[in-house]
Each structure stands twice: as C-alpha cells, then as structure tokens.
C-alpha atoms as a PDB file:
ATOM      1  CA  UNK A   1     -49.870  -2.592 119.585  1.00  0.00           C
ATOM      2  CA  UNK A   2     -50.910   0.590 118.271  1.00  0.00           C
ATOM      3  CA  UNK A   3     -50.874   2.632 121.120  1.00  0.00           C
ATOM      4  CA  UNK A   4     -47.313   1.169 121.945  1.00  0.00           C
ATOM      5  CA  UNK A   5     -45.716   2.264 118.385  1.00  0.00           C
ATOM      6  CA  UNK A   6     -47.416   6.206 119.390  1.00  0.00           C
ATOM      7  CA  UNK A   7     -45.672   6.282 122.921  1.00  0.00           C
ATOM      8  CA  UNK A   8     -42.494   4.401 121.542  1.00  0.00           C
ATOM      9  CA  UNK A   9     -42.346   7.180 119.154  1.00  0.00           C
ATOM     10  CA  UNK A  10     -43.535   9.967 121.900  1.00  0.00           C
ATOM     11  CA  UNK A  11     -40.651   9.048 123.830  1.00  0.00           C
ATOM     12  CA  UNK A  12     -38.251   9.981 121.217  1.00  0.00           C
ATOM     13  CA  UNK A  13     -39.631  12.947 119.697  1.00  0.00           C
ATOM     14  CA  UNK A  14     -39.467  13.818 123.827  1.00  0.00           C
ATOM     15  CA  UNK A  15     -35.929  12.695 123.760  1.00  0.00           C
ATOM     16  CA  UNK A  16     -37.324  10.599 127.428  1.00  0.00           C
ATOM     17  CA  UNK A  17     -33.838   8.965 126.900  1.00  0.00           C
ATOM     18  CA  UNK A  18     -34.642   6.530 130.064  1.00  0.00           C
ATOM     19  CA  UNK A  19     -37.845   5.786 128.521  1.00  0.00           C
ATOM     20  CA  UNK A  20     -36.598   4.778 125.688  1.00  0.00           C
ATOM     21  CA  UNK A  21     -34.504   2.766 126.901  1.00  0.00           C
ATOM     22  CA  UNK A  22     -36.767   0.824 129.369  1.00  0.00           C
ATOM     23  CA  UNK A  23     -38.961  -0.176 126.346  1.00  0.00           C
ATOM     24  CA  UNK A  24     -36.277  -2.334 124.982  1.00  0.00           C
ATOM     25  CA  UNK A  25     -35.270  -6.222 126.190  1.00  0.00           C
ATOM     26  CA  UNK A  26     -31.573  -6.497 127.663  1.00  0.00           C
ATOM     27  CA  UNK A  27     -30.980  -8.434 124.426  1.00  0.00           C
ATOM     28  CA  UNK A  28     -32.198  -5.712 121.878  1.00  0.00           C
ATOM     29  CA  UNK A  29     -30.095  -4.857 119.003  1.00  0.00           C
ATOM     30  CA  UNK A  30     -30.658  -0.809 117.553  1.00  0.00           C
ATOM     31  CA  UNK A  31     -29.434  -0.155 114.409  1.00  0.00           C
ATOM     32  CA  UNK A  32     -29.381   3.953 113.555  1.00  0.00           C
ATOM     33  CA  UNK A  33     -27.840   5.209 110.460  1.00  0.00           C
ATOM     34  CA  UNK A  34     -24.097   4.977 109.567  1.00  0.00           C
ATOM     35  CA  UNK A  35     -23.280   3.101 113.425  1.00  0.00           C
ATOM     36  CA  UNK A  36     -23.047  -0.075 113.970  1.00  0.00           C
ATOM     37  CA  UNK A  37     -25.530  -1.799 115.823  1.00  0.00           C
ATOM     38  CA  UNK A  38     -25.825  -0.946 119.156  1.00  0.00           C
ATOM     39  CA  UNK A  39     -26.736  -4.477 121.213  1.00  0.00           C
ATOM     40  CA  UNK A  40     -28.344  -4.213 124.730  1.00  0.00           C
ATOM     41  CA  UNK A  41     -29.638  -1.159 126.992  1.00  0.00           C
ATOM     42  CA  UNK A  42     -26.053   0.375 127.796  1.00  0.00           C
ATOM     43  CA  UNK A  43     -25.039   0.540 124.106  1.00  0.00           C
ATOM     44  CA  UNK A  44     -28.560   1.321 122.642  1.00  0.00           C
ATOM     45  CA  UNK A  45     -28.288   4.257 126.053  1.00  0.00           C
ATOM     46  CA  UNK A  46     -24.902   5.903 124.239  1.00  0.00           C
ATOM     47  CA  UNK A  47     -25.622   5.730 121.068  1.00  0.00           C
ATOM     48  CA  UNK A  48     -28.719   7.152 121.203  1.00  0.00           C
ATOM     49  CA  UNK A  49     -28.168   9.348 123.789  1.00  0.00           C
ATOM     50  CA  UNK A  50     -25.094  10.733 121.734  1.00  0.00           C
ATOM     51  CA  UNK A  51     -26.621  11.504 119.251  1.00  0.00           C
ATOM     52  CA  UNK A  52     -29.709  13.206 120.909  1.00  0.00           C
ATOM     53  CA  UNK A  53     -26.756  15.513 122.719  1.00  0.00           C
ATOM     54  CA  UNK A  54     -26.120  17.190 119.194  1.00  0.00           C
ATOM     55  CA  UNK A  55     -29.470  17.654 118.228  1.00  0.00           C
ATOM     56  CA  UNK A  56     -31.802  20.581 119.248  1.00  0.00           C
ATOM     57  CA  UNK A  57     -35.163  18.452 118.610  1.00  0.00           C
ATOM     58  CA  UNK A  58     -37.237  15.663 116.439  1.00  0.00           C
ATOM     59  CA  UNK A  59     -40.249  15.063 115.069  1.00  0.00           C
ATOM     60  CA  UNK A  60     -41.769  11.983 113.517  1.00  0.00           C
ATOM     61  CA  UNK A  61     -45.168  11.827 111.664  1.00  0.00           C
ATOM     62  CA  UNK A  62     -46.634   8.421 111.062  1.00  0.00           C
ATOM     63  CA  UNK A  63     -48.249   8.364 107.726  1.00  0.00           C
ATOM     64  CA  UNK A  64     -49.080   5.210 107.222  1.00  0.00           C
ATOM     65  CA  UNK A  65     -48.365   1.588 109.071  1.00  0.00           C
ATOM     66  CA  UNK A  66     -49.051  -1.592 109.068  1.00  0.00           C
ATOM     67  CA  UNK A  67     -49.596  -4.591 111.444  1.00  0.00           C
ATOM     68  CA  UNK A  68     -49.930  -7.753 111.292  1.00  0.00           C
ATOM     69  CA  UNK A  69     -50.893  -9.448 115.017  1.00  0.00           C
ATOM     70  CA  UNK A  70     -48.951  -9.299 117.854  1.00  0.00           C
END
C-alpha cells in the first residue's frame, strides 16, 4: 500500500490529471474543501481539474502515516 499512497500523491503534486483519475473506482466519492462531493470519474475529473486550472503548482510532504492492512 505504501508505494500506492507515494504515486497517488506523485500524481497530484504532477497535476497527471488522467492519472488521477484512473486510480479511482467509477463509484468513488472526492470530497475537497468547501465543494460538495464530487461522485464518480467525470465529477471527481472537473472538480479537480478546475481547480488545478487556477493553480500554478502543489506540493505535499508526508510526515507521518499510518496503516493498518490492506
């Protein structure tokens, strides 16, 4: 699972919108800040994608996480 949280994570610092995307089931629900959830790839695609058009970049750091199995 590890390695799947780092590229899950690479893909959005990358802003590899289609990536993204692909990593989530058809039945996925996103919830990001003030929106409301976005539910399945086409929603979870504009939302995000929206928002990544008025941004010049992100970063995230992982400082600490935990897992617990699969």
């Amino acid at each position: 699972m590890s390695d799947w949280i780092e590229e899950y994570f690479a893909d959005v610092d990358a802003m590899r919108l289609d990536d993204f995307v692909e990593r989530h089931t058809d039945d996925a629900v996103v919830s990001f800040n003030d929106n409301p959830p976005a539910r399945g790839k086409d929603e979870i695609r504009a939302t995000i994608g929206g928002f990544w058009e008025m941004i010049g970049g992100l970063r995230h750091d992982i400082v600490n996480r935990f897992e617990d199995g699969d």
